[in-house]
C-alpha atoms as a PDB file:
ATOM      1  CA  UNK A   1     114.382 -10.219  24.080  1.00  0.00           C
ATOM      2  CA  UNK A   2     111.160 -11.470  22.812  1.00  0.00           C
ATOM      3  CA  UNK A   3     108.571 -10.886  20.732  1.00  0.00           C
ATOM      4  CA  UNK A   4     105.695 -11.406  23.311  1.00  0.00           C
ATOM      5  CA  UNK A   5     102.320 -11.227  21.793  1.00  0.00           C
ATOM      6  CA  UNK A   6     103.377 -12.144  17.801  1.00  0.00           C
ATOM      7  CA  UNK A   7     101.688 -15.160  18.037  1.00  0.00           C
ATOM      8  CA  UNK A   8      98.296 -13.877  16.480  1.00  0.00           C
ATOM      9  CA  UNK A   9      96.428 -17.218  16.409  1.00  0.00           C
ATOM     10  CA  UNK A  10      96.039 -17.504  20.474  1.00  0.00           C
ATOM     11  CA  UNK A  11      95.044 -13.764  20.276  1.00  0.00           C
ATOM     12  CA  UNK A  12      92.577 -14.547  17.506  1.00  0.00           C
ATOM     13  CA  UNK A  13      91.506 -17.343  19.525  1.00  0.00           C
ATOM     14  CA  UNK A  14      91.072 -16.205  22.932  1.00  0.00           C
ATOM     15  CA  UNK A  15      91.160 -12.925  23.092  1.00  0.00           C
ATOM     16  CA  UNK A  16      89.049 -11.873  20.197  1.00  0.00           C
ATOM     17  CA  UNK A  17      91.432  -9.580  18.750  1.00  0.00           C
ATOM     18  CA  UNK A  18      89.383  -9.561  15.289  1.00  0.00           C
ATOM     19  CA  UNK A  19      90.253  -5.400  14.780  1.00  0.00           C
ATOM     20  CA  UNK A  20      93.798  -5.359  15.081  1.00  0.00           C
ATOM     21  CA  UNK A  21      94.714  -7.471  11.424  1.00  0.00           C
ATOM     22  CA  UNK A  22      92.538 -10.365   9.712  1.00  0.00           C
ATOM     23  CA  UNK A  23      94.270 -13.406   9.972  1.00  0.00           C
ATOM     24  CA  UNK A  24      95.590 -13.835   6.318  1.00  0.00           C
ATOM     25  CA  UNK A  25      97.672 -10.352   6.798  1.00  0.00           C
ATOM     26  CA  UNK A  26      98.435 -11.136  10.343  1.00  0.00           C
ATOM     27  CA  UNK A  27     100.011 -14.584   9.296  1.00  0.00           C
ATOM     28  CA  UNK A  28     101.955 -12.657   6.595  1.00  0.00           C
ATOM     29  CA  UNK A  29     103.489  -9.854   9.394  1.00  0.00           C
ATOM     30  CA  UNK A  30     104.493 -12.964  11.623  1.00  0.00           C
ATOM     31  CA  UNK A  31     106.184 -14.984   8.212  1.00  0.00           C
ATOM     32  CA  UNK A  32     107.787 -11.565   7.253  1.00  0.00           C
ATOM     33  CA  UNK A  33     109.045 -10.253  11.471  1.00  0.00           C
ATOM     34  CA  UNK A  34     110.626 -14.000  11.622  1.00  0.00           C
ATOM     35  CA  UNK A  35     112.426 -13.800   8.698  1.00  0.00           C
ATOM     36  CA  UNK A  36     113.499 -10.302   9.258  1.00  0.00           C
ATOM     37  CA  UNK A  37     114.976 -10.807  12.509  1.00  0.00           C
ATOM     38  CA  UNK A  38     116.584 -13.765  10.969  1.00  0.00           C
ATOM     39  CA  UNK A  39     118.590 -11.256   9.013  1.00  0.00           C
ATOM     40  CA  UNK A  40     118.886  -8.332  11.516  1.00  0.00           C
ATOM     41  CA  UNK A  41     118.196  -9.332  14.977  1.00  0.00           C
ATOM     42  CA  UNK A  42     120.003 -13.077  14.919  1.00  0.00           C
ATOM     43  CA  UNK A  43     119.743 -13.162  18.850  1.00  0.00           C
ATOM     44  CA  UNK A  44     116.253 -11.621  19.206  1.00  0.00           C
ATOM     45  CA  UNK A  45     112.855 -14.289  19.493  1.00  0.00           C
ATOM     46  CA  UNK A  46     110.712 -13.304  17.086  1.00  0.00           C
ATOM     47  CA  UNK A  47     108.236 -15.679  17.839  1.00  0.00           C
ATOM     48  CA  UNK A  48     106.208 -16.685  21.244  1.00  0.00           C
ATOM     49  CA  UNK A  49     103.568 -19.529  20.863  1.00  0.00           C
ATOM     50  CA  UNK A  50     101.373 -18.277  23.187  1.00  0.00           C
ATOM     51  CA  UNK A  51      99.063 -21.682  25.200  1.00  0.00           C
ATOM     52  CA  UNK A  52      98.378 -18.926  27.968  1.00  0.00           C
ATOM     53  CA  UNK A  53      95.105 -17.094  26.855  1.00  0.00           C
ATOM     54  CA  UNK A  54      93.790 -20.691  25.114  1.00  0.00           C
ATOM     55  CA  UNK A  55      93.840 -22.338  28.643  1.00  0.00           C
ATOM     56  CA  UNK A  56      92.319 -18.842  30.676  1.00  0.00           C
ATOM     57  CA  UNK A  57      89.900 -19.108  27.964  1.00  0.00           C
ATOM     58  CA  UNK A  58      88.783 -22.689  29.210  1.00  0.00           C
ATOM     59  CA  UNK A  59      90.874 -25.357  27.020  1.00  0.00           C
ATOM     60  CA  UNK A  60      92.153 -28.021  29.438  1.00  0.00           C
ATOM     61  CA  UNK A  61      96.334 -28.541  30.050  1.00  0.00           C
ATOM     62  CA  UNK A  62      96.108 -31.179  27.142  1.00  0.00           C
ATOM     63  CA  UNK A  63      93.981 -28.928  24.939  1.00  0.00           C
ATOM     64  CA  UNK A  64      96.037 -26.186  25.318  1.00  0.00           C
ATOM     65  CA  UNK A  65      99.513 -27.892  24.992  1.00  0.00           C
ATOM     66  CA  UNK A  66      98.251 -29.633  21.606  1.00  0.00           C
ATOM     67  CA  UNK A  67      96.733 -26.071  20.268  1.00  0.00           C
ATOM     68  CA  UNK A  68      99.900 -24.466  21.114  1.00  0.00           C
ATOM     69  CA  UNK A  69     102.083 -26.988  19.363  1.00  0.00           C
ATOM     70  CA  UNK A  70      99.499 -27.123  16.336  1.00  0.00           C
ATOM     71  CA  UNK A  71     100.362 -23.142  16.517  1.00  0.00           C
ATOM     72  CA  UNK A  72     104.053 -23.838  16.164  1.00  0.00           C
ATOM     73  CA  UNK A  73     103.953 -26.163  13.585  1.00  0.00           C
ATOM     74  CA  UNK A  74     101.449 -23.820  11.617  1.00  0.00           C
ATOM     75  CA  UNK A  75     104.343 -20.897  11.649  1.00  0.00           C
ATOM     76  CA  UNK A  76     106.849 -23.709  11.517  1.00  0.00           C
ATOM     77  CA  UNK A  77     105.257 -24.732   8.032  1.00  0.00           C
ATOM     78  CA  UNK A  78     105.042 -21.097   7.133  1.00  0.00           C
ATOM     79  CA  UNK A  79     108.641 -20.569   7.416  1.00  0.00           C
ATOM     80  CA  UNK A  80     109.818 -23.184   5.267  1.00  0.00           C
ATOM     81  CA  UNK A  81     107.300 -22.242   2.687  1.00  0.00           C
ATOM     82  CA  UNK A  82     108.738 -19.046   2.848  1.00  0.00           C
ATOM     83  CA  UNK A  83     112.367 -20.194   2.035  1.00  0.00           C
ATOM     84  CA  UNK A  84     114.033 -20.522   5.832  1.00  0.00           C
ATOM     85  CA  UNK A  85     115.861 -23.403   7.359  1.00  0.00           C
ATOM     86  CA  UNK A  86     114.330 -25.401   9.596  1.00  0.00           C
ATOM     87  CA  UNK A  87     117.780 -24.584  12.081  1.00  0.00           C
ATOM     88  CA  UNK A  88     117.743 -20.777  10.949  1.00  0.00           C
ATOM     89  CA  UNK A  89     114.367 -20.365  12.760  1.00  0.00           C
ATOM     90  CA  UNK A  90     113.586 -22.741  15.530  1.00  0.00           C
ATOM     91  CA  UNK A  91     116.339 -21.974  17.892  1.00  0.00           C
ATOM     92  CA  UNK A  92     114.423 -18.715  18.023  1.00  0.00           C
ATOM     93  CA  UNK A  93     110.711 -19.846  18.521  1.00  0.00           C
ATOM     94  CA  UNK A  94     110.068 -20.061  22.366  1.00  0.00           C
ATOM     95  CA  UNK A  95     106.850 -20.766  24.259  1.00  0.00           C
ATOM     96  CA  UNK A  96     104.359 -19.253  26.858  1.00  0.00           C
ATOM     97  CA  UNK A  97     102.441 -20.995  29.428  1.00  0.00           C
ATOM     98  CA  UNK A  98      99.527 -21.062  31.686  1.00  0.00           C
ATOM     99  CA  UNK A  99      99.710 -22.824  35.111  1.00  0.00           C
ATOM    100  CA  UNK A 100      96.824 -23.978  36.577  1.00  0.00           C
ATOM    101  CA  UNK A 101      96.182 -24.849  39.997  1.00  0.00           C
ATOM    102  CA  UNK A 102      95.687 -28.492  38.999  1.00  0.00           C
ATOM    103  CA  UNK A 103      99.285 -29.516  40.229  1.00  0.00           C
ATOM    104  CA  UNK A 104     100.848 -32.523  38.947  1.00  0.00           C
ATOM    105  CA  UNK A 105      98.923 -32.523  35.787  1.00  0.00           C
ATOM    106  CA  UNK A 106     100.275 -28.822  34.993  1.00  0.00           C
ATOM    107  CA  UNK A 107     104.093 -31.172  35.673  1.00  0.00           C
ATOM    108  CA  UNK A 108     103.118 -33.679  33.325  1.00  0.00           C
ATOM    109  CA  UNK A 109     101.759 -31.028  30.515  1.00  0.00           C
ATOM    110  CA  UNK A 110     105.259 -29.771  30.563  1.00  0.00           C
ATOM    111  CA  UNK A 111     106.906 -32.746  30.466  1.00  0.00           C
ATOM    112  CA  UNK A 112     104.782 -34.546  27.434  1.00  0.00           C
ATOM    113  CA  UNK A 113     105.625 -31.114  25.987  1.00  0.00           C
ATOM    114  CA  UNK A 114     109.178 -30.707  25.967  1.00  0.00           C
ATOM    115  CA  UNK A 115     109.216 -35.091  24.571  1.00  0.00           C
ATOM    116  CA  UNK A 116     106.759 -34.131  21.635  1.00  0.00           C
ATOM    117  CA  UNK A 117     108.114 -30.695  20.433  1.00  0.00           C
ATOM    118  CA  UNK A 118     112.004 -32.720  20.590  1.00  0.00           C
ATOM    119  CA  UNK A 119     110.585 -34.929  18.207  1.00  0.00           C
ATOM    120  CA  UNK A 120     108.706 -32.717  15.783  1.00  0.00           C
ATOM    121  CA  UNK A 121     111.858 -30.841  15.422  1.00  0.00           C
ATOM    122  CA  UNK A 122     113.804 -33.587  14.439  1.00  0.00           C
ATOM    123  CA  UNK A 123     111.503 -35.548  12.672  1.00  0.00           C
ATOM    124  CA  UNK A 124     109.150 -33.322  10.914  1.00  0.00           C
ATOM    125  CA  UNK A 125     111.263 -30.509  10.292  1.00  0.00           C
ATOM    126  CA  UNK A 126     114.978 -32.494  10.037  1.00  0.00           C
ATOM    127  CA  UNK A 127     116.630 -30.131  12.693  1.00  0.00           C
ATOM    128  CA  UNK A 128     120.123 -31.089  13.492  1.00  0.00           C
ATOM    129  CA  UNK A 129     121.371 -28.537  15.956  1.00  0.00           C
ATOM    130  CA  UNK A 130     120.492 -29.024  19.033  1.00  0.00           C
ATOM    131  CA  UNK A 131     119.406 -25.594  20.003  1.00  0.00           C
ATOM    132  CA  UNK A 132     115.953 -26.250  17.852  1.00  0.00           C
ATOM    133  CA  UNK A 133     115.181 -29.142  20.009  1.00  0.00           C
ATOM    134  CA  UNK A 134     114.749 -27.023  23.376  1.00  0.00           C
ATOM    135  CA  UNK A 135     111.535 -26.375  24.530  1.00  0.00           C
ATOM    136  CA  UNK A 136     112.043 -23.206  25.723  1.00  0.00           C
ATOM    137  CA  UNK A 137     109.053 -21.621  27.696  1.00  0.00           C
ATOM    138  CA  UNK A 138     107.471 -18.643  29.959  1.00  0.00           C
ATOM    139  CA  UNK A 139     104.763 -19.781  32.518  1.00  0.00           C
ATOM    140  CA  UNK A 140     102.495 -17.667  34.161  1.00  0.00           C
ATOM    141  CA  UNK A 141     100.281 -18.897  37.143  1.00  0.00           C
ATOM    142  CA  UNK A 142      96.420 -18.750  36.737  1.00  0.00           C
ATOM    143  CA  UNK A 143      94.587 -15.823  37.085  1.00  0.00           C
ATOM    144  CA  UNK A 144      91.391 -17.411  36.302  1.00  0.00           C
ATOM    145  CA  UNK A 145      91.818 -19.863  39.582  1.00  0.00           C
ATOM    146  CA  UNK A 146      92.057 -16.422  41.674  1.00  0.00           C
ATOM    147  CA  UNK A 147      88.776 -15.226  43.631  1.00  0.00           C
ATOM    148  CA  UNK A 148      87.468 -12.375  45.151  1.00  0.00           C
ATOM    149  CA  UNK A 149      85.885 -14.477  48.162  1.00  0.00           C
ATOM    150  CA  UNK A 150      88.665 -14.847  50.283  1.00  0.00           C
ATOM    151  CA  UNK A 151      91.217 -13.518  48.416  1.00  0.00           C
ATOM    152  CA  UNK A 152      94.332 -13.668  50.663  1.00  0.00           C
ATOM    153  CA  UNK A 153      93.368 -17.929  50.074  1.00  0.00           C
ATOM    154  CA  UNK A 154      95.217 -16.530  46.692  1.00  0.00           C
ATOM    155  CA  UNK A 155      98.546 -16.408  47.576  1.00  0.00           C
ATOM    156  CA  UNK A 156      98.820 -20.325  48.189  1.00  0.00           C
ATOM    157  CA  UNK A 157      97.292 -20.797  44.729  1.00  0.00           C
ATOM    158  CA  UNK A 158      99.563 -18.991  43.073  1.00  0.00           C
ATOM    159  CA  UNK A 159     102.488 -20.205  45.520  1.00  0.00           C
ATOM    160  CA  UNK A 160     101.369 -24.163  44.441  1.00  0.00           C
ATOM    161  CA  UNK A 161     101.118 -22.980  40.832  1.00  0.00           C
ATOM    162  CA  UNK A 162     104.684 -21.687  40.564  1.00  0.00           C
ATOM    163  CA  UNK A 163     106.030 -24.599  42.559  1.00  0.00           C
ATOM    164  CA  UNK A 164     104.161 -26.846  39.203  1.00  0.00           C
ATOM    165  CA  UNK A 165     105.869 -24.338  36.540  1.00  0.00           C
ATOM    166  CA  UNK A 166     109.412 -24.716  38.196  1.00  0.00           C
ATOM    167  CA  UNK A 167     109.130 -29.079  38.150  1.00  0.00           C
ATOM    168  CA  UNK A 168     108.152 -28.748  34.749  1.00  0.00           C
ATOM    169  CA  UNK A 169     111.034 -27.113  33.588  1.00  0.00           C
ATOM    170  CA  UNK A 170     110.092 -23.326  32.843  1.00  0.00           C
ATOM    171  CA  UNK A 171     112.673 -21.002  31.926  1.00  0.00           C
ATOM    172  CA  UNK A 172     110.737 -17.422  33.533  1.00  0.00           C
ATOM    173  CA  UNK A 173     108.163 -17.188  35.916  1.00  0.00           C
ATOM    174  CA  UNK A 174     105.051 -14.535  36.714  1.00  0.00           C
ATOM    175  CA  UNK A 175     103.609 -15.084  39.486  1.00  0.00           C
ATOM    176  CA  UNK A 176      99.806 -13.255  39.460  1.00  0.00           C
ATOM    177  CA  UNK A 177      99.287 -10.746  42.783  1.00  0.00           C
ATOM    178  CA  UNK A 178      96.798 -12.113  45.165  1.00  0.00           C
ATOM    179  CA  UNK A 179      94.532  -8.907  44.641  1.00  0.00           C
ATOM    180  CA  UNK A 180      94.255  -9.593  40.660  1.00  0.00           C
ATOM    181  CA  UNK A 181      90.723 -11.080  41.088  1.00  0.00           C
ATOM    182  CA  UNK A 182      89.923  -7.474  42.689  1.00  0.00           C
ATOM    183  CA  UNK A 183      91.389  -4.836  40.515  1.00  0.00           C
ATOM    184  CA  UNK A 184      94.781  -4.440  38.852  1.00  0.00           C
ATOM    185  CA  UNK A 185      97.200  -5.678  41.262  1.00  0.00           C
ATOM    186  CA  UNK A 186      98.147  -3.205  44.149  1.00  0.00           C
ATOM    187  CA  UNK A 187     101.995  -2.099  45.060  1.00  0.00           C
ATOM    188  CA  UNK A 188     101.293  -4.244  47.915  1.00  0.00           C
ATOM    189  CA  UNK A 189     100.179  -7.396  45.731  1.00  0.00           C
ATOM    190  CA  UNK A 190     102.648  -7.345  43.552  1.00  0.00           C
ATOM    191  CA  UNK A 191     105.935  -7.110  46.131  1.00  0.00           C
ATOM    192  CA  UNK A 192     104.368 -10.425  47.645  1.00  0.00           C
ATOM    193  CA  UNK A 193     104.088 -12.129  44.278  1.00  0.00           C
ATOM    194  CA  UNK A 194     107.501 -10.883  43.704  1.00  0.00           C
ATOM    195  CA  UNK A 195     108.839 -12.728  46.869  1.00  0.00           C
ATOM    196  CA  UNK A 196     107.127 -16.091  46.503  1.00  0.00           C
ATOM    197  CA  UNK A 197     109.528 -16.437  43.308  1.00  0.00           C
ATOM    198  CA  UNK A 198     112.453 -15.608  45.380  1.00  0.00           C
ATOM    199  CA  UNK A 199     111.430 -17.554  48.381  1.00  0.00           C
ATOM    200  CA  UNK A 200     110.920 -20.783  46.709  1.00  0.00           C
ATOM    201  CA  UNK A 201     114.246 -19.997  44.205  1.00  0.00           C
ATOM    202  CA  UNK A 202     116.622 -18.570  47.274  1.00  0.00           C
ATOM    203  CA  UNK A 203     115.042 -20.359  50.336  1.00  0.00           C
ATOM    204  CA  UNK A 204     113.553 -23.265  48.996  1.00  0.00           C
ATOM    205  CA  UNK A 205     116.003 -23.858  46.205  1.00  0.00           C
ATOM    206  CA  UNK A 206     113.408 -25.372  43.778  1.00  0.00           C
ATOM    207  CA  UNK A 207     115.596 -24.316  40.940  1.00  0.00           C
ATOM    208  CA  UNK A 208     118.643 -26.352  41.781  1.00  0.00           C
ATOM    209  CA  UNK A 209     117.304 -29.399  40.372  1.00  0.00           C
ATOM    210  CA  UNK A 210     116.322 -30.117  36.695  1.00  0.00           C
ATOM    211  CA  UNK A 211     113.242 -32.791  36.655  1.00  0.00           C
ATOM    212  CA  UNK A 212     113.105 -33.131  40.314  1.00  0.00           C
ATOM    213  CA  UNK A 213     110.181 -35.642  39.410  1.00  0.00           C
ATOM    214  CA  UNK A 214     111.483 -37.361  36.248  1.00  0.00           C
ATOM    215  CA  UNK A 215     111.670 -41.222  37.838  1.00  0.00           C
ATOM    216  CA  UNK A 216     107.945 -41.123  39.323  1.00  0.00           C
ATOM    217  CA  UNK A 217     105.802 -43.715  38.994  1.00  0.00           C
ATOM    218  CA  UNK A 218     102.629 -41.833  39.351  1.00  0.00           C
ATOM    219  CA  UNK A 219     104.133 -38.373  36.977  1.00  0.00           C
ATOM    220  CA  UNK A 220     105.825 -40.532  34.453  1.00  0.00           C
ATOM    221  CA  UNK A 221     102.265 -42.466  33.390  1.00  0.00           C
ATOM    222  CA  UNK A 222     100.478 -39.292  34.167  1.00  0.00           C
ATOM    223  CA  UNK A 223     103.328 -37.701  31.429  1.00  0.00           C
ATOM    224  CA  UNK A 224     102.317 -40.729  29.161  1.00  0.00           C
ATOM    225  CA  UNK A 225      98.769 -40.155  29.260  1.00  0.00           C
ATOM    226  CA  UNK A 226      98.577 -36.363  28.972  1.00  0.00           C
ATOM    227  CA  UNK A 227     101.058 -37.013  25.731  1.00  0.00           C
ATOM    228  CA  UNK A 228      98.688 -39.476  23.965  1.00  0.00           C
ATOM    229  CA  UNK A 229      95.937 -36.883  24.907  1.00  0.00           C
ATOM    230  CA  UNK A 230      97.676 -34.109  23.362  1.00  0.00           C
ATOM    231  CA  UNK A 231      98.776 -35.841  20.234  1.00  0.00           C
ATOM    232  CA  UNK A 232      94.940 -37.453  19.683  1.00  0.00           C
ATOM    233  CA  UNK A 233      94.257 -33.207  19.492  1.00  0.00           C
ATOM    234  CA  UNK A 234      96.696 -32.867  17.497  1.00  0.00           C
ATOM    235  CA  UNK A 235      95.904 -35.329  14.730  1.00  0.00           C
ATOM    236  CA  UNK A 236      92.576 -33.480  15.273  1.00  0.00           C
ATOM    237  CA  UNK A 237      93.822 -30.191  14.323  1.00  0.00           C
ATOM    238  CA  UNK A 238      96.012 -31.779  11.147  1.00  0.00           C
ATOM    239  CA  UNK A 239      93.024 -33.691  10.024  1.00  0.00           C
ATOM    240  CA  UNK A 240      91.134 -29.689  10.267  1.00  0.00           C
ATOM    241  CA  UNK A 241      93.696 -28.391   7.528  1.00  0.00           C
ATOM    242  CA  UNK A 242      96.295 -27.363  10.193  1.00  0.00           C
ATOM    243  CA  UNK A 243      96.324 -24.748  13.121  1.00  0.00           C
ATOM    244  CA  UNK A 244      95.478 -21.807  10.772  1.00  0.00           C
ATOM    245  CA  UNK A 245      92.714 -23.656   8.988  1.00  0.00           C
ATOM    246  CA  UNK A 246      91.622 -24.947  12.525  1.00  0.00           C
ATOM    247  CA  UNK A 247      91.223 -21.440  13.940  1.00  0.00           C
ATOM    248  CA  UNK A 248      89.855 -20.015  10.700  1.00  0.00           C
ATOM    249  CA  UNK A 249      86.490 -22.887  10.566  1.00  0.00           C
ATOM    250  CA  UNK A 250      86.093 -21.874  14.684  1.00  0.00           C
ATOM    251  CA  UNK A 251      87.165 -25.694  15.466  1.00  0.00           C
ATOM    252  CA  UNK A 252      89.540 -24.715  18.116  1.00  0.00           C
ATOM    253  CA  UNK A 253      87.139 -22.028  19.575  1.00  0.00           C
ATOM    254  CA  UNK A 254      84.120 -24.251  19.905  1.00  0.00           C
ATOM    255  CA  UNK A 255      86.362 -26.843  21.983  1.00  0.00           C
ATOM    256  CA  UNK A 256      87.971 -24.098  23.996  1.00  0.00           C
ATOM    257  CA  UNK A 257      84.136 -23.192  24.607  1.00  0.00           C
ATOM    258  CA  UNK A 258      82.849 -26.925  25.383  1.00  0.00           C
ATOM    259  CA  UNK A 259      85.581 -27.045  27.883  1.00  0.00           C
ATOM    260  CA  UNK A 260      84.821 -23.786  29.511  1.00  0.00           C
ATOM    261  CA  UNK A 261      81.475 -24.745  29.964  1.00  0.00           C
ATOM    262  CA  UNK A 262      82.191 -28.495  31.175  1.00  0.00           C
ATOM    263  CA  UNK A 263      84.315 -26.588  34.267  1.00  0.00           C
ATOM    264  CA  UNK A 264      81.618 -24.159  35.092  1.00  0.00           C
ATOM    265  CA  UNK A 265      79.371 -26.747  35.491  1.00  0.00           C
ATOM    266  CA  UNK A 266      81.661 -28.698  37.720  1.00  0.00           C
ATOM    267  CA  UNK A 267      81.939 -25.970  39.921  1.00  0.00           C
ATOM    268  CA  UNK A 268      78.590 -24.690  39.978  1.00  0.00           C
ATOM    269  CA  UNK A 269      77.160 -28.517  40.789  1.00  0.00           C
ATOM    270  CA  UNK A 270      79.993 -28.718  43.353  1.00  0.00           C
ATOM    271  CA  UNK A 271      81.957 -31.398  41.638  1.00  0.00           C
ATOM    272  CA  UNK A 272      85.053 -29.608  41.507  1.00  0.00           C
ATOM    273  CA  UNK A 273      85.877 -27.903  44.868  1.00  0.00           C
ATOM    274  CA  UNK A 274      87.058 -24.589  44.508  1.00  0.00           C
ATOM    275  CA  UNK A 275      87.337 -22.901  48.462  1.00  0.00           C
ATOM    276  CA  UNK A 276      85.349 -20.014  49.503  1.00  0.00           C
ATOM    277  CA  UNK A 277      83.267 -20.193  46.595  1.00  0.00           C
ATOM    278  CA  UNK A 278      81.298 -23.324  46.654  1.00  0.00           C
ATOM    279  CA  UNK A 279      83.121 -24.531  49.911  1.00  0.00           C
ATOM    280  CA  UNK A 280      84.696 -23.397  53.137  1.00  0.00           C
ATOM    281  CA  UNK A 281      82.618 -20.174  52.892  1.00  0.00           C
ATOM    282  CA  UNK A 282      83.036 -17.387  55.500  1.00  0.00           C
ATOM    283  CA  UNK A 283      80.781 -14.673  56.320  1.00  0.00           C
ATOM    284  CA  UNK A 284      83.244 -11.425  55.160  1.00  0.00           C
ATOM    285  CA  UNK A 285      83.204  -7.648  54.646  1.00  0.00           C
ATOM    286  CA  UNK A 286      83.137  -6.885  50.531  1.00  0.00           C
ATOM    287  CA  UNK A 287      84.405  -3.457  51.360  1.00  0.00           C
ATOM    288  CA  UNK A 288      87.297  -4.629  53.400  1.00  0.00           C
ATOM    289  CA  UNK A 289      89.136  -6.213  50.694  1.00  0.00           C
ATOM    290  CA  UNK A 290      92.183  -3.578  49.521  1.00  0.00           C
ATOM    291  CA  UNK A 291      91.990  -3.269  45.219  1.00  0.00           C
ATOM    292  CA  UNK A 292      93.705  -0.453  43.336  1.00  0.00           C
ATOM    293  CA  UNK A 293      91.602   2.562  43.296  1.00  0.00           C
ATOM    294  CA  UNK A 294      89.711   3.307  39.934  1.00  0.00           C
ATOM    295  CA  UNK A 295      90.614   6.223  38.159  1.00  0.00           C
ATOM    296  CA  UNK A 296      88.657   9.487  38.407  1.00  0.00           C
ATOM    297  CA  UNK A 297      85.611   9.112  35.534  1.00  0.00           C
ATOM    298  CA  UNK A 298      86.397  12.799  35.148  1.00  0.00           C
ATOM    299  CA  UNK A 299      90.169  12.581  33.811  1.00  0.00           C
ATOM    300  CA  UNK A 300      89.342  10.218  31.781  1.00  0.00           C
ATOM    301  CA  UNK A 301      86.127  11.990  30.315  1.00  0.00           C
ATOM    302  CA  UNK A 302      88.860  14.506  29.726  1.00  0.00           C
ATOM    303  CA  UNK A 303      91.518  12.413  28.394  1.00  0.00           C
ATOM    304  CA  UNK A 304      88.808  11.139  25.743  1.00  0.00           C
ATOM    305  CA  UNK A 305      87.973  14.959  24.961  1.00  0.00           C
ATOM    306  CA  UNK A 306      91.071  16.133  24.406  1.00  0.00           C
ATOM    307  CA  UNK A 307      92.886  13.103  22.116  1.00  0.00           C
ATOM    308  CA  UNK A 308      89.541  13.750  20.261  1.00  0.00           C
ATOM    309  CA  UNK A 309      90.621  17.210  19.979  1.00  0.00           C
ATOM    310  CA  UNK A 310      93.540  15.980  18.780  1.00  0.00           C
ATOM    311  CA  UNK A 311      92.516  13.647  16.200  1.00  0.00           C
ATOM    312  CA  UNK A 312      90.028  16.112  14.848  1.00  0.00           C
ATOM    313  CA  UNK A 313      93.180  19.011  13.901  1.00  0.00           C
ATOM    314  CA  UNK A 314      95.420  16.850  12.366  1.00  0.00           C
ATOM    315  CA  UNK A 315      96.095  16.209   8.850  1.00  0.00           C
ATOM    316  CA  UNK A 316      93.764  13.413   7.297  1.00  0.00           C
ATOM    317  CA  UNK A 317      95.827  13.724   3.988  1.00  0.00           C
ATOM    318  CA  UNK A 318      98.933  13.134   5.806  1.00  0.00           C
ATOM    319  CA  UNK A 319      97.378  10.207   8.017  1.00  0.00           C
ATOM    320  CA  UNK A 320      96.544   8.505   4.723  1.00  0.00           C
ATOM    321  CA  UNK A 321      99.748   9.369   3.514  1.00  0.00           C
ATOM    322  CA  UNK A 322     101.378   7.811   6.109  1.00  0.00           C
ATOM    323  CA  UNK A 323      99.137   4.795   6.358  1.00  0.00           C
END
């Protein structure tokens, strides 16, 4: 198992998690849950670096590859300050992944991944077993390149998404449902999401071959230029103080931000063809579209009410106690 959402820098980042711990104790809890499992849980990933909510939060493939591996060599750096080997820890630190709809670049953001994080292990860190050399990552495909105009259009995104993820060497997939642009994915959505993995693994047999495009002319210099792209961020970041100092000045953020914009303004001029929103458009019924019901206002009014209820009869000395 995993550790899914530990990585509290992307979170801080992206998804504006500021309540659940300020960053100086949340860096602490990740130091201290990595080194724990170390002891206790030797088969258990403590650790996620999460480039998924950085990239649905606007940063480009190469921005959100280079933040990512800033992000692992920030809890990298921590560990070894800390007192852990270098080949205690990394076998354990594995990645997570957004996959955009932008195909062969999404291939080559893998790819100048997997070379770059091989070397930092070895080279920055002096990691001799092999396991902390693997570039072991999660992909999900982009919900942000789902819409609501045409939304059935969806299912070859996501279909051309996962077919990127697989080339590029992911370990697990999630595929999005077609419907997420509408409403949390219906029973309906989520069985066809759930057989486009095993139609491409079982009928297509995309998973039989490792690197299917290593040997490319046009992926391997695409692969070379998304690497020197990543690494120029990445000097950009060290030269900030490192990930955590990065995130802490807003750096990271306001480029995230710049990048957002940049694509919303591609889109809205045109530039950047997105179909059945500024092209291809049809004429269509809003209230056709199937999305997952919204709950009754009135449970939840009561829901609210009662765990107030709750709240309000229990012991505030023992709460405090126990906090």
């Amino acid at each position: 198992g995993t550790s899914n959402q530990s990585d509290y820098l992307s979170h801080f980042v992206a998804n504006h998690m500021f309540f659940r711990l300020a960053l100086p104790g949340a860096r602490r809890v990740l130091t201290d849950h990595i080194a724990w499992c170390g002891e206790h849980l030797p088969r258990w990933n403590p650790l996620s670096v999460v480039g998924q909510h950085m990239q649905q939060a606007g940063a480009t493939p190469a921005e959100a590859m280079a933040f990512t591996l800033s992000s692992a060599i920030q809890y990298a750096d921590d560990c070894v300050a800390a007192g852990m080997s270098p080949d205690a820890f990394l076998p354990r630190f594995t990645f997570f992944f957004d996959i955009s709809i932008s195909f062969f670049e999404e291939i080559a953001k893998f790819r100048a991944g997997r070379r770059i994080w091989a070397r930092l292990t070895r080279e920055r860190y002096g990691a001799r077993d092999p396991r902390s050399w693997r570039f072991k990552f999660h992909g999900q495909t982009s919900g942000v390149d789902l819409t609501r105009q045409q939304p059935l259009n969806n299912i070859a995104r996501v279909t051309a998404q996962a077919i990127a993820g697989i080339f590029g060497g992911l370990q697990s997939l999630h595929t999005d449902a077609y419907d997420e642009a509408l409403s949390c994915p219906t029973q309906f959505g989520a069985r066809i999401a759930v057989a486009t993995q095993n139609i491409l693994r079982e009928e297509a047999h995309l998973t039989d071959v490792i690197d299917p495009l290593g040997g490319s002319y046009y992926v391997e210099a695409l692969t070379n230029q998304i690497e020197e792209r990543v690494l120029a961020i990445m000097a950009d970041v060290e030269a900030a103080g490192g990930m955590y100092r990065a995130v802490e000045s807003g750096m990271v953020q306001r480029r995230i931000g710049e990048s957002a914009r940049a694509h919303q303004e591609r889109v809205d001029s045109g530039a950047q063809t997105v179909v059945g929103v500024n092209a291809y458009r049809v004429d269509e019924d809003a209230t056709a579209r199937p999305a997952l019901a919204k709950p009754d206002p009135a449970q939840m009014r009561a829901h609210l009410r009662d765990f107030g209820q709750w709240k309000a009869g229990r012991s505030a000395a023992e709460v405090e106690r126990a906090l």
